[in-house]
N, C-alpha and C. Protein backbone atom coordinates (compact mmCIF):
# COMPACT_ATOMS: atom_id res chain seq x y z
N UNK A 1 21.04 13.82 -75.72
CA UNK A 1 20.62 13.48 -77.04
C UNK A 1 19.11 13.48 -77.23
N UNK A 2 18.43 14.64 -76.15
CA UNK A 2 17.19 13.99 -76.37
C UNK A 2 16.66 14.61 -77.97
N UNK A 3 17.12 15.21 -78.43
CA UNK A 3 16.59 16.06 -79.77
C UNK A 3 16.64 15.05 -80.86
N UNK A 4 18.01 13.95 -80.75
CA UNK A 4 17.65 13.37 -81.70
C UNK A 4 16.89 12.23 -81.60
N UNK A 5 16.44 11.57 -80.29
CA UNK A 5 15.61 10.86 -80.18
C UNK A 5 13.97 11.25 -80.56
N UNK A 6 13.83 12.59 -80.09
CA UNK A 6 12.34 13.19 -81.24
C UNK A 6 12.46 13.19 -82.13
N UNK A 7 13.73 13.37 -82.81
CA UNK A 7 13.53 13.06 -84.26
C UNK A 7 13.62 12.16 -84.94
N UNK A 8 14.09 10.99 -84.07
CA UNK A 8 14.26 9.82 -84.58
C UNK A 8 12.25 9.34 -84.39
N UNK A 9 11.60 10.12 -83.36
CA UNK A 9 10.05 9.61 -82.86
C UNK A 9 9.52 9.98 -84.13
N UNK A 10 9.57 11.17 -84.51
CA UNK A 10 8.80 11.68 -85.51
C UNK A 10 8.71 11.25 -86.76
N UNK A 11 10.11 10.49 -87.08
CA UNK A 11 10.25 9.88 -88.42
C UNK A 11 9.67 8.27 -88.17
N UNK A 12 9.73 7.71 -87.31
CA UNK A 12 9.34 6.68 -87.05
C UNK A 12 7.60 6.32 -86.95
N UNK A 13 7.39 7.66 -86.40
CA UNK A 13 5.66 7.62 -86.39
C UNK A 13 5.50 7.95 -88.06
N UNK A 14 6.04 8.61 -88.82
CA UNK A 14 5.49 9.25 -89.86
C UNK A 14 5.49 7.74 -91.01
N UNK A 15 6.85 7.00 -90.82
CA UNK A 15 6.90 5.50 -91.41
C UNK A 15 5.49 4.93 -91.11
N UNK A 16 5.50 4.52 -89.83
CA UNK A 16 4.60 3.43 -89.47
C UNK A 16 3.31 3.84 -90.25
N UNK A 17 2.46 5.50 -90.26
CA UNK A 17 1.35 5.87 -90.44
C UNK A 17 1.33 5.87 -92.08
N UNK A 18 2.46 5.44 -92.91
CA UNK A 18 2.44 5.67 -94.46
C UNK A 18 3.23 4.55 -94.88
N UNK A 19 3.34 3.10 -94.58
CA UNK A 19 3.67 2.20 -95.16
C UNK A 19 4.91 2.43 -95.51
N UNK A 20 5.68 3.07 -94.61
CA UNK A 20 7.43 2.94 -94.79
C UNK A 20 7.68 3.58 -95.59
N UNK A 21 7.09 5.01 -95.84
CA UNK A 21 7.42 6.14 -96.55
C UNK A 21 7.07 7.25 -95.84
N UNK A 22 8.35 8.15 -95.84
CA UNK A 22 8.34 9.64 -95.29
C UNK A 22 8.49 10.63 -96.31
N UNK A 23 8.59 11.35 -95.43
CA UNK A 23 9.52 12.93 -96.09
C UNK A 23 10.32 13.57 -95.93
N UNK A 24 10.39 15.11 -95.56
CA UNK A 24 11.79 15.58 -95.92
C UNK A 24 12.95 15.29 -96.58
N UNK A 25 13.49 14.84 -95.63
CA UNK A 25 15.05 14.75 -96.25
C UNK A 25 15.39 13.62 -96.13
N UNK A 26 14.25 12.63 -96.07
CA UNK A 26 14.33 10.73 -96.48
C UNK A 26 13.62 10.60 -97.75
N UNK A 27 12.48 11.60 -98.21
CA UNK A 27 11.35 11.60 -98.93
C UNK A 27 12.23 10.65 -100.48
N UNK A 28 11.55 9.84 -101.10
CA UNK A 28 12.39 9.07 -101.97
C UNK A 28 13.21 8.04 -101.99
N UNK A 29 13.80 7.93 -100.34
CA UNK A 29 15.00 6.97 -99.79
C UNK A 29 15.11 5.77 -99.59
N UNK A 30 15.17 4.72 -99.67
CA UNK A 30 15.26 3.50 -98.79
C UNK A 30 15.66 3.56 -97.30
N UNK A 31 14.26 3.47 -96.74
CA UNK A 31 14.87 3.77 -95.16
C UNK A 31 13.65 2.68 -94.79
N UNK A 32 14.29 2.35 -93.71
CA UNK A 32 14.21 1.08 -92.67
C UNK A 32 14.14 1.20 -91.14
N UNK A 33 13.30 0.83 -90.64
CA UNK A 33 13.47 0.87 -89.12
C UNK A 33 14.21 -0.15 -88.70
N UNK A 34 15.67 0.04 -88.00
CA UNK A 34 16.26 -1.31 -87.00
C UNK A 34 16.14 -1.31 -85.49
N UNK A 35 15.39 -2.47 -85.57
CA UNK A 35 15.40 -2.66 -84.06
C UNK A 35 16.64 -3.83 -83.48
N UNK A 36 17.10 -2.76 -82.47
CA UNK A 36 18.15 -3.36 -81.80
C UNK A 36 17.96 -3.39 -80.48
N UNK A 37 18.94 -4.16 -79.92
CA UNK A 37 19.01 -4.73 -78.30
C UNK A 37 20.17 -3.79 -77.91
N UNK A 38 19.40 -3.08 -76.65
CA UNK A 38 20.66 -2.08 -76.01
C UNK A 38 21.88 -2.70 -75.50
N UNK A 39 23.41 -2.89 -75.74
CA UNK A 39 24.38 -3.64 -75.27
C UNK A 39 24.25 -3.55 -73.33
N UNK A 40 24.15 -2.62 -73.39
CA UNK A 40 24.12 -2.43 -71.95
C UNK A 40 22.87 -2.48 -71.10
N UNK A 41 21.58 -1.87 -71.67
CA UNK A 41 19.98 -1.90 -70.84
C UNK A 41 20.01 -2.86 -71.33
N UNK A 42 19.96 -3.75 -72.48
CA UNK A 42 19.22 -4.98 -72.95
C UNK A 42 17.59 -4.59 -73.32
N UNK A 43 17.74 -2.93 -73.22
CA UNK A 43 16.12 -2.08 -73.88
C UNK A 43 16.03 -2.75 -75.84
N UNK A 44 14.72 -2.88 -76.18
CA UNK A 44 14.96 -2.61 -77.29
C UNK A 44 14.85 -1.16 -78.07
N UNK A 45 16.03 -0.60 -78.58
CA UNK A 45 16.02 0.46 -79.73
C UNK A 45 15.54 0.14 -81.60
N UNK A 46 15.15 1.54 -81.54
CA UNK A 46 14.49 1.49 -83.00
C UNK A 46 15.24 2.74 -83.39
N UNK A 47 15.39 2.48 -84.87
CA UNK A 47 16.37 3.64 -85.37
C UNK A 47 15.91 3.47 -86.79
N UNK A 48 16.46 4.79 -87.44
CA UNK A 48 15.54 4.97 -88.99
C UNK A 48 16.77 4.91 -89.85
N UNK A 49 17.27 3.94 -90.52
CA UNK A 49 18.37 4.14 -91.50
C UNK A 49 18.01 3.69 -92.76
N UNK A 50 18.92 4.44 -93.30
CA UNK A 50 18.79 4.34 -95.16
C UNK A 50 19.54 3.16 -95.23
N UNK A 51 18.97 1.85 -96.27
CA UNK A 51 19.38 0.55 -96.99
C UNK A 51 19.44 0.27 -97.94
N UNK A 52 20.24 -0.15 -98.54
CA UNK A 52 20.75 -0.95 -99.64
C UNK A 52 19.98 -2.25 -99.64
N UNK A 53 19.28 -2.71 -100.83
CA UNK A 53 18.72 -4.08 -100.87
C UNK A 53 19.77 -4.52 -101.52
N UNK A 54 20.05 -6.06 -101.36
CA UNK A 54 21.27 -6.96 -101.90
C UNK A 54 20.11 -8.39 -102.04
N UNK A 55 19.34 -8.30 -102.91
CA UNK A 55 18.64 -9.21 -103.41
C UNK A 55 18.51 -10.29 -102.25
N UNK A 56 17.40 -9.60 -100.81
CA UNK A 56 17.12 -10.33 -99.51
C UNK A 56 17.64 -10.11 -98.35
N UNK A 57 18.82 -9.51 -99.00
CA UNK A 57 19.98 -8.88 -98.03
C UNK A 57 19.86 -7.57 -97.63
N UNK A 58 19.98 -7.02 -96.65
CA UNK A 58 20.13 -5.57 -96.45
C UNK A 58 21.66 -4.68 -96.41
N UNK A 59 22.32 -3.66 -96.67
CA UNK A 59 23.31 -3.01 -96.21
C UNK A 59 22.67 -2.18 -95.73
N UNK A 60 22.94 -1.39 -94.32
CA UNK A 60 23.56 -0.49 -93.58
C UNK A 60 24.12 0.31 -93.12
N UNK A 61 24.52 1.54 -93.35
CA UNK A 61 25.78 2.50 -92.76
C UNK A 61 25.87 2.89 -91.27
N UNK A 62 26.86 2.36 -90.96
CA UNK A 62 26.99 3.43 -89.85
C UNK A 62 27.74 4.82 -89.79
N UNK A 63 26.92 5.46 -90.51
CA UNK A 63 27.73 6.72 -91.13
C UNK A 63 27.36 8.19 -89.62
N UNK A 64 26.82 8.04 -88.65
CA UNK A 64 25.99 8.99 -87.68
C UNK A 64 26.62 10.77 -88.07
N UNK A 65 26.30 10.73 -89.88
CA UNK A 65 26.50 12.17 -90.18
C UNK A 65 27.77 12.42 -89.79
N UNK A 66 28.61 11.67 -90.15
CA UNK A 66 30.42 11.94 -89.98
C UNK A 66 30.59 12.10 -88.68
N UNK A 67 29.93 11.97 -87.47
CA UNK A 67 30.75 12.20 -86.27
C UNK A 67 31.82 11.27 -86.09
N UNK A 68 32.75 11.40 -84.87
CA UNK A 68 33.59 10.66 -85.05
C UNK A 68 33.62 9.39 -84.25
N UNK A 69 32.83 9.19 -83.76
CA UNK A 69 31.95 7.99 -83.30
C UNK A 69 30.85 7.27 -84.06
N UNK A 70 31.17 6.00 -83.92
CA UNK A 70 29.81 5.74 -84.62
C UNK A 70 28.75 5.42 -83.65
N UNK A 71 27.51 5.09 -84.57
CA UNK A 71 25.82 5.31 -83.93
C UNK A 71 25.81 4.49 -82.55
N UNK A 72 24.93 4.59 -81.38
CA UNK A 72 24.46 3.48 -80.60
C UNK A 72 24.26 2.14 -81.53
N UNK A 73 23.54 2.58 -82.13
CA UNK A 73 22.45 0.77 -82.81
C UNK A 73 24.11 0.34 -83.32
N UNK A 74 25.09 0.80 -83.77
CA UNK A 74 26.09 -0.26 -84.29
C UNK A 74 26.74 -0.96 -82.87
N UNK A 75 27.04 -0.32 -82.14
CA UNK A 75 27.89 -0.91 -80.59
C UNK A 75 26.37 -1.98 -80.22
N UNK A 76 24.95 -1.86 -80.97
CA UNK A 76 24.53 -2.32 -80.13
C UNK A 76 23.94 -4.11 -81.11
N UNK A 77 24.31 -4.13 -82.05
CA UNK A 77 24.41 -5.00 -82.91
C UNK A 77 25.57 -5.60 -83.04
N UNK A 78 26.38 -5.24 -82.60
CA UNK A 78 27.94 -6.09 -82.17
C UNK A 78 27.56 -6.41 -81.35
N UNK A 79 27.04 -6.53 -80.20
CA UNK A 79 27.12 -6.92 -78.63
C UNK A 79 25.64 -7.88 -79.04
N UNK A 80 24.33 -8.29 -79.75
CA UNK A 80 23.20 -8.78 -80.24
C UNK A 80 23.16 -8.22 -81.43
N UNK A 81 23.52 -9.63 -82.43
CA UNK A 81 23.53 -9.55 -83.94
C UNK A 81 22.06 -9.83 -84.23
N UNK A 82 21.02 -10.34 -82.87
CA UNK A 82 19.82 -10.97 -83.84
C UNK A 82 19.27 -9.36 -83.79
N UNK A 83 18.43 -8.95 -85.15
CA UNK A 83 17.73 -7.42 -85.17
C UNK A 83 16.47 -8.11 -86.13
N UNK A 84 15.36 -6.75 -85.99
CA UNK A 84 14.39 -7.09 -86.54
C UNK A 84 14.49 -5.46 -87.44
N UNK A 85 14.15 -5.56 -88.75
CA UNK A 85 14.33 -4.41 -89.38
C UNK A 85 12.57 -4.32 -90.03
N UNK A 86 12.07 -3.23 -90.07
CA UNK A 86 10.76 -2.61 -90.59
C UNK A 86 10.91 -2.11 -91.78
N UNK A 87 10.68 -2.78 -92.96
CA UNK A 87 10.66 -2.34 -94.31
C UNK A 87 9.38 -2.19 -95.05
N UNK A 88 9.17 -1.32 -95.28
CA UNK A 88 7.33 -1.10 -95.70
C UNK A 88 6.60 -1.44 -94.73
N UNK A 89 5.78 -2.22 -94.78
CA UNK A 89 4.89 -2.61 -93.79
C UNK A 89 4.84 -3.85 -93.35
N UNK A 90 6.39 -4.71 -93.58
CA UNK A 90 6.79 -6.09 -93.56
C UNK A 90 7.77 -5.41 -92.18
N UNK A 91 7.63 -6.98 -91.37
CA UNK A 91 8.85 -7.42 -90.18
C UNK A 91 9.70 -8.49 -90.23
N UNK A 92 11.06 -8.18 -90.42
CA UNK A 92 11.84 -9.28 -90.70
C UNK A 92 12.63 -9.56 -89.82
N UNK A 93 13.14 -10.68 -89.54
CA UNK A 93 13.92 -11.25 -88.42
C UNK A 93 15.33 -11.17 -89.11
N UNK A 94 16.40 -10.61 -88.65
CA UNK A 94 17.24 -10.60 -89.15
C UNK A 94 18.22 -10.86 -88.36
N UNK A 95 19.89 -11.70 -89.03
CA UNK A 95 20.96 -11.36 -88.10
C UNK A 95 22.35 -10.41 -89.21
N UNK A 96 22.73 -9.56 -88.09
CA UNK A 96 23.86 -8.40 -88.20
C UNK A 96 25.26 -8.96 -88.28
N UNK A 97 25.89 -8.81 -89.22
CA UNK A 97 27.12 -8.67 -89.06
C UNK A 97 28.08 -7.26 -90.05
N UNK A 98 28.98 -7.47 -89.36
CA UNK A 98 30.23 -6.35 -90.26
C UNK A 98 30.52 -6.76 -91.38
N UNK A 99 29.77 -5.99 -92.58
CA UNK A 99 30.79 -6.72 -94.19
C UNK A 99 32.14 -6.78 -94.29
N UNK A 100 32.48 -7.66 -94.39
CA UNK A 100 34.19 -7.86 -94.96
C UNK A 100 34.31 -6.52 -95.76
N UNK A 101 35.69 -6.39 -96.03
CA UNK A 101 36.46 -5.32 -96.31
C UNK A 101 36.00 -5.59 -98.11
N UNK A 102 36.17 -6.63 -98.19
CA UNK A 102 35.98 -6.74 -99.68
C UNK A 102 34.25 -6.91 -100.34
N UNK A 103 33.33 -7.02 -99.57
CA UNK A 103 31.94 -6.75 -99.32
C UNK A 103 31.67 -5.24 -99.55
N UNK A 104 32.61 -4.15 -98.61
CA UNK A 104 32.57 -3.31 -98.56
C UNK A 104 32.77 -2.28 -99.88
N UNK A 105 33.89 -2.67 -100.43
CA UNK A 105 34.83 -2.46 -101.22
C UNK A 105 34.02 -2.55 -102.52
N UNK A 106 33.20 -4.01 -102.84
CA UNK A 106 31.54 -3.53 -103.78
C UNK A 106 30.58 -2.39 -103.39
N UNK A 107 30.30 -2.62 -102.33
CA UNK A 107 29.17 -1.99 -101.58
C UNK A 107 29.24 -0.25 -101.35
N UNK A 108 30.19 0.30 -100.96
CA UNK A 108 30.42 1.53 -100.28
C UNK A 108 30.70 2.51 -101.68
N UNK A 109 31.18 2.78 -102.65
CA UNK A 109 31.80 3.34 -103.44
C UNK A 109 30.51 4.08 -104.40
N UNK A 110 29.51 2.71 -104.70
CA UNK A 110 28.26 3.03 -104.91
C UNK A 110 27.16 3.96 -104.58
N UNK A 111 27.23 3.31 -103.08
CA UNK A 111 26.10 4.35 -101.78
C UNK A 111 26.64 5.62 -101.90
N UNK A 112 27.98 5.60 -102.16
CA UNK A 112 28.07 7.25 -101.73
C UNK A 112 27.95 8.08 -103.20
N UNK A 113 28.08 7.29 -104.15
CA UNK A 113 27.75 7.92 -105.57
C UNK A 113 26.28 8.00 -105.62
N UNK A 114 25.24 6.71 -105.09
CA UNK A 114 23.92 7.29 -105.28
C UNK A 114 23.70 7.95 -104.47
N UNK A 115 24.17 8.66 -103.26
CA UNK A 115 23.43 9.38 -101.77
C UNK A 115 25.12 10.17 -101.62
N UNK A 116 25.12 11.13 -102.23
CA UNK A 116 26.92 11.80 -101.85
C UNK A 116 26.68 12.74 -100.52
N UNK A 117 25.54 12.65 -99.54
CA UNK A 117 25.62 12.81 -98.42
C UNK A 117 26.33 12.05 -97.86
N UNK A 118 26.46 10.83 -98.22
CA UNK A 118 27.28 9.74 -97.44
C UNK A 118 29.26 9.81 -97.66
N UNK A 119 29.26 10.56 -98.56
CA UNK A 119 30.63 10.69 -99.07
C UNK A 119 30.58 12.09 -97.97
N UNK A 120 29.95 12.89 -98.41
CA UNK A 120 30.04 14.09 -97.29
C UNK A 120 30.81 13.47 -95.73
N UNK A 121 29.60 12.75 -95.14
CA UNK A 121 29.93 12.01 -94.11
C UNK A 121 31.04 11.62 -93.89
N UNK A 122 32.03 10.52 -94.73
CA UNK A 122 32.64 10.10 -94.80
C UNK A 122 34.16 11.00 -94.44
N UNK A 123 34.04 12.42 -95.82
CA UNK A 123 35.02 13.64 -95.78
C UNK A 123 34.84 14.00 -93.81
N UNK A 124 33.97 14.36 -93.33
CA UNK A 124 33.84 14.94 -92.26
C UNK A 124 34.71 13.60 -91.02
N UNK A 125 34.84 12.67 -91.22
CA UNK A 125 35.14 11.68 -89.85
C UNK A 125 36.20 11.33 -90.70
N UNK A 126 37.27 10.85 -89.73
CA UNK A 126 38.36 10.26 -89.77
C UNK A 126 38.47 8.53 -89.67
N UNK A 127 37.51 8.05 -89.26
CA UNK A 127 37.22 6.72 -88.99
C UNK A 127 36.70 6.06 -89.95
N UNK A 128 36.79 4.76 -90.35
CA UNK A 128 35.94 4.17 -91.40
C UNK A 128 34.14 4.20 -91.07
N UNK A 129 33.60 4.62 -92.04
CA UNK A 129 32.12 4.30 -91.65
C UNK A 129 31.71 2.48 -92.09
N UNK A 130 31.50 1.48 -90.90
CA UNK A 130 31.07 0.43 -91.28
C UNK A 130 29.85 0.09 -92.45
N UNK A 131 30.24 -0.67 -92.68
CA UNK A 131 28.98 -1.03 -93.48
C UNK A 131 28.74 -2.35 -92.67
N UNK A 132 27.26 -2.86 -92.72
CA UNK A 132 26.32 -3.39 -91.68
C UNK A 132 25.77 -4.54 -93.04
N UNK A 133 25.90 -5.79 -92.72
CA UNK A 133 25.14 -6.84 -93.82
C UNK A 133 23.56 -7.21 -92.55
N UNK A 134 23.11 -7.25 -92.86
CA UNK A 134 21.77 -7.59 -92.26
C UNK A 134 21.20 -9.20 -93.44
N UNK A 135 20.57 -10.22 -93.21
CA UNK A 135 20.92 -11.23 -93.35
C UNK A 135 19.40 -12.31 -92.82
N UNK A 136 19.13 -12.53 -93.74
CA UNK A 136 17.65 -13.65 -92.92
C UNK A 136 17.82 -14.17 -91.99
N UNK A 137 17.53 -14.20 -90.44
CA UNK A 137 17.72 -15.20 -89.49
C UNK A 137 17.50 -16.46 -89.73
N UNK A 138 18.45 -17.40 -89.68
CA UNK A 138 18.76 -18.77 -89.62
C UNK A 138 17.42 -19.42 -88.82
């Protein structure tokens, strides 16, 4: 996977150097850096995902472009719910959990009407794509 880890470098340097705004094919997006705890190294990972604000709240997809697996950072936020997410040029302490079905059920129907890449996603995998509540640390 090392290809997508450069590309995960490149978007991540390009955030940090422009106050949590990129380009390409984020250019416009709500995207977020999550930092997570590796289930298994106990490394910390950083990953670039598109969010939903819920007035303090964050949503999440674990959509990894319809494969039929989902992302590292989700196996790795089940195993360490505490995450720190990079939004603009703010660091927030956050804790992870799985939205309820009925959380979802607001939440999901939306994302994929404003971003129908995510419905794409969705058509391509057979599995539910989670949705991720991110949450002020206590």
């Amino acid at each position: 996977m090392p290809e997508v880890n450069d590309w995960n470098s490149k978007v991540i340097e390009e955030f940090r150097a422009n106050d949590g705004k990129v380009g390409g094919g984020f250019a416009g997006a709500p995207l977020l850096l999550l930092h997570t705890t590796g289930a298994k190294s106990g490394r910390e990972r950083v990953n670039p995902v598109m969010y939903r604000d819920l007035d303090g709240r964050y949503a999440v997809f674990a959509s990894k472009g319809g494969a039929p697996t989902n992302p590292d950072w989700y196996h790795n936020l089940l195993a360490n719910p505490s995450v720190q997410a990079e939004i603009g040029t703010d660091t927030l302490r956050l804790t992870a959990r799985v939205a309820s079905q009925a959380e979802r059920a607001e939440i999901w129907p939306t994302w994929k009407s404003d971003y129908p890449g995510f419905a794409e996603y969705e058509a391509k995998t057979s599995r539910q794509i989670p949705v991720v509540i991110l949450e002020p640390a206590g």
